[in-house]
Protein backbone atom coordinates (compact mmCIF):
# COMPACT_ATOMS: atom_id res chain seq x y z
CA UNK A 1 68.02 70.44 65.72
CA UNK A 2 68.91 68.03 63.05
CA UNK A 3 71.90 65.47 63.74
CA UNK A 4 74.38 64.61 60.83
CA UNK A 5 75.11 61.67 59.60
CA UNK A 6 78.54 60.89 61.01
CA UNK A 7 79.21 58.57 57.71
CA UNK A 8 77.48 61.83 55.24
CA UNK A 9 75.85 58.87 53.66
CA UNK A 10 72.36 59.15 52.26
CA UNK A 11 69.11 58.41 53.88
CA UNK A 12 68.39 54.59 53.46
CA UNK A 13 64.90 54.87 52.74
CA UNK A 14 65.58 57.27 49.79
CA UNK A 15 67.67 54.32 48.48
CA UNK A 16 64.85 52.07 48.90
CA UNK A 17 62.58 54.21 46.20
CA UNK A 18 65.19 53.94 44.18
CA UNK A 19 65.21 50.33 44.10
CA UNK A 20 61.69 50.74 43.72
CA UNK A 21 61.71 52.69 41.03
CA UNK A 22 63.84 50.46 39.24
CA UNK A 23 62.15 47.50 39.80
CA UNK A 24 59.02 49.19 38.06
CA UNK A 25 60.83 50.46 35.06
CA UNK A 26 62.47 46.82 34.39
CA UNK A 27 58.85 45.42 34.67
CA UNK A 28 57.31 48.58 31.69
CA UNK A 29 60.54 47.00 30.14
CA UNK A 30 58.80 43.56 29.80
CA UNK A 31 55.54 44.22 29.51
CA UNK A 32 54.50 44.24 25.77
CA UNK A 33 50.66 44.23 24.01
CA UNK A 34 49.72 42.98 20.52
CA UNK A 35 46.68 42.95 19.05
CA UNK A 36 45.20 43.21 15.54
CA UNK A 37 42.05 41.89 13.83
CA UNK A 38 41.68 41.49 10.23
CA UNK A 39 38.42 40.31 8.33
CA UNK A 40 38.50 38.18 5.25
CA UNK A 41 35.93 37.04 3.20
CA UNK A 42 35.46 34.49 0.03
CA UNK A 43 35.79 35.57 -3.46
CA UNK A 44 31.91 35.15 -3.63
CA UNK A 45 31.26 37.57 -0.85
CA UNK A 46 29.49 35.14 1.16
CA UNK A 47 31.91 33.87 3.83
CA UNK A 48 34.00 36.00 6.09
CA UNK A 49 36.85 34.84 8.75
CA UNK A 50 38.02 36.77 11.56
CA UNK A 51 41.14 36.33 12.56
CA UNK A 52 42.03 37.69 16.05
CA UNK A 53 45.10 37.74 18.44
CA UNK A 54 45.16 39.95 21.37
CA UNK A 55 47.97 39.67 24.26
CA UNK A 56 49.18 41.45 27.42
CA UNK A 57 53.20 41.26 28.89
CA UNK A 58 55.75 39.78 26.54
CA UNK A 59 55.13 36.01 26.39
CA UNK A 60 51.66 36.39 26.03
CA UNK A 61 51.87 39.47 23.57
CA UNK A 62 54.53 37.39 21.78
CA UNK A 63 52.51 33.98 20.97
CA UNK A 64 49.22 36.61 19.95
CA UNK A 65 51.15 37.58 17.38
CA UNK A 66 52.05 34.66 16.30
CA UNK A 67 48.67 32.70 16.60
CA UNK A 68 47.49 36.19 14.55
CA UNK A 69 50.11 35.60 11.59
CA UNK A 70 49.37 31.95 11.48
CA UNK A 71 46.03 32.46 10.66
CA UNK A 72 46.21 35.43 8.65
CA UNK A 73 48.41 33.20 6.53
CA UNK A 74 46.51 30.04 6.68
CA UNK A 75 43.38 32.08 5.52
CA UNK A 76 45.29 33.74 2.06
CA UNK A 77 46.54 30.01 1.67
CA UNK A 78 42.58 29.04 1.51
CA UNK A 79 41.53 31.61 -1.09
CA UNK A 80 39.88 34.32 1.04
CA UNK A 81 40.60 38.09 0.35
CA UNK A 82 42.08 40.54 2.94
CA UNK A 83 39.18 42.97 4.08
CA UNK A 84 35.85 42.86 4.29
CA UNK A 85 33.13 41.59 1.68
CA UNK A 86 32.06 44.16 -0.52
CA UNK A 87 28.18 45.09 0.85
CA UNK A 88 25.38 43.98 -1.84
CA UNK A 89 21.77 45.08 -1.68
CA UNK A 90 19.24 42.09 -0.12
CA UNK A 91 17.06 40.91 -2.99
CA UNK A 92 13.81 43.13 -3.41
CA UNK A 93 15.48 45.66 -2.23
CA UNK A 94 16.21 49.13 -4.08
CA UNK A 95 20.08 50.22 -3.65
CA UNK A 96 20.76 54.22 -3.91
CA UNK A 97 24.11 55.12 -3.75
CA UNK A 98 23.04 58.26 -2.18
CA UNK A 99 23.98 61.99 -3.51
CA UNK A 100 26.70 62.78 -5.18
């Protein structure tokens, strides 16, 4: 036989995985990723740059990103082109472009 609760209130540990549960969704809240990569190369085809930013959780994410726009901006400042260079056969060597 089960006794009531002479106050009707709710079971205290069923509070306590709510406050749990809570505590976990603030933390998704904050937790943030960035991360890109982008290739550039000289107008010649003979250079390429990599720029790279990766971060986990919001500070972290956050100064990726930034790191990541810096140098994708410092890099277009120096003359290099967005992508990567376009591929050239090695001399001696016989390019097909293959069927059409």
């Amino acid at each position: 036989m089960r006794k009531a609760d002479g106050a009707g209130g709710a079971n205290p540990r069923s509070w306590e995985a709510v406050r749990y549960a809570f505590v976990l969704l603030a933390l998704a809240a904050l937790a943030g990723c960035a991360s890109g990569t982008t290739v550039f190369h000289s107008s010649d085809g003979r250079q390429n740059v990599i720029c790279r930013g990766a971060g986990l959780w919001w500070v972290p994410g956050t100064t990726a990103s930034k790191e990541y726009s810096a140098c994708r901006e410092a890099q277009r400042k120096s003359g290099y082109l967005e992508g990567p260079s376009p591929s050239r056969p090695s001399p001696g060597s016989t390019f097909s472009p293959g069927p059409s």
